[in-house]
Protein backbone atom coordinates (compact mmCIF):
# COMPACT_ATOMS: atom_id res chain seq x y z
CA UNK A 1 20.94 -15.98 2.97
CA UNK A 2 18.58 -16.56 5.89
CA UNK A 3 18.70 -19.75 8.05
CA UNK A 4 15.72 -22.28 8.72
CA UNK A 5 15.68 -24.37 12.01
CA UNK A 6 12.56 -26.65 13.40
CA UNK A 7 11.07 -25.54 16.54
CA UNK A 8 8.82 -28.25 17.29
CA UNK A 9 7.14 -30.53 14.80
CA UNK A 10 5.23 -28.89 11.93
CA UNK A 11 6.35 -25.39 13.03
CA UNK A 12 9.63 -23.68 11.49
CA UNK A 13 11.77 -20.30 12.45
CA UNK A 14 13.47 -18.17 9.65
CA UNK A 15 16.06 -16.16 10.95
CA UNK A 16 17.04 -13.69 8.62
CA UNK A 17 19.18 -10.89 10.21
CA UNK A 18 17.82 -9.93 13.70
CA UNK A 19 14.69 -10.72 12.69
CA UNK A 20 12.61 -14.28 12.97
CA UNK A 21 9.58 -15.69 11.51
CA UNK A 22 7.73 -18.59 12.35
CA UNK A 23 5.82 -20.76 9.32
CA UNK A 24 4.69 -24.20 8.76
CA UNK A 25 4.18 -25.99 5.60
CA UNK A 26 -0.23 -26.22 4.93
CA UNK A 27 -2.11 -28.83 2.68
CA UNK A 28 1.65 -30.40 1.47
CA UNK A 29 1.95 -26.90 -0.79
CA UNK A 30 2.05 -23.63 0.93
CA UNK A 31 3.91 -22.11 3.64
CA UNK A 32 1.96 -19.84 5.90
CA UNK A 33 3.59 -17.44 8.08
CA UNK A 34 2.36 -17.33 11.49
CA UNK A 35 4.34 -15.04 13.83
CA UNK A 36 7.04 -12.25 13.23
CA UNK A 37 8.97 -10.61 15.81
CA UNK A 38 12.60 -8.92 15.78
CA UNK A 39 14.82 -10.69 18.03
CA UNK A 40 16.41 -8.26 20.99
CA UNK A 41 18.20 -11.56 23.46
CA UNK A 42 20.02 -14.63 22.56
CA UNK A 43 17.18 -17.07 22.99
CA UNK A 44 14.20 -17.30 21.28
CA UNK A 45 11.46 -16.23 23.75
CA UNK A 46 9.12 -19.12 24.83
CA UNK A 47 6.35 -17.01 24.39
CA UNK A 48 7.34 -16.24 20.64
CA UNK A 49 6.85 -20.24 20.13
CA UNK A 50 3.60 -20.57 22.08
CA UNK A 51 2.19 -17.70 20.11
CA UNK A 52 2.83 -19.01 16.46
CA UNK A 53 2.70 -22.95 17.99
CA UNK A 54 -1.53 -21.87 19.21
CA UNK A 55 -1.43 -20.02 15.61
CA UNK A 56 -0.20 -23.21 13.63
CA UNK A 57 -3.00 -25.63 15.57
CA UNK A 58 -5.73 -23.52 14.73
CA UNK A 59 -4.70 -23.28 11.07
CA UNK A 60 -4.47 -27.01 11.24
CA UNK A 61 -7.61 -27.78 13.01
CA UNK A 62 -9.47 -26.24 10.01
């Protein structure tokens, strides 16, 4: 079963395997899924985050 962990705010990582995902819950009832990428260090790369955070605010802004 994958894990779930909050990034920052609104915006959420699924980590299943080596793999993450980064979504964020829209309108109260659907998640959208705004960046994929398969994980090759220990840390989540910072620009991973800023890529689905920018994503995430212009989803939101509309």
């Amino acid at each position: 079963m994958p894990h779930a962990r909050r990034i920052e705010g609104r915006l959420w990582e699924l980590r299943p395997g080596d793999n993450r995902l980064f979504y964020c819950l829209h309108d109260g009832k659907q998640f959208v899924i705004l960046h994929g990428f398969r994980k090759k260090t220990m840390q989540t790369p910072e620009k991973e985050i800023q890529t689905a955070l920018r994503r995430m605010n212009e989803l939101l802004e509309k």
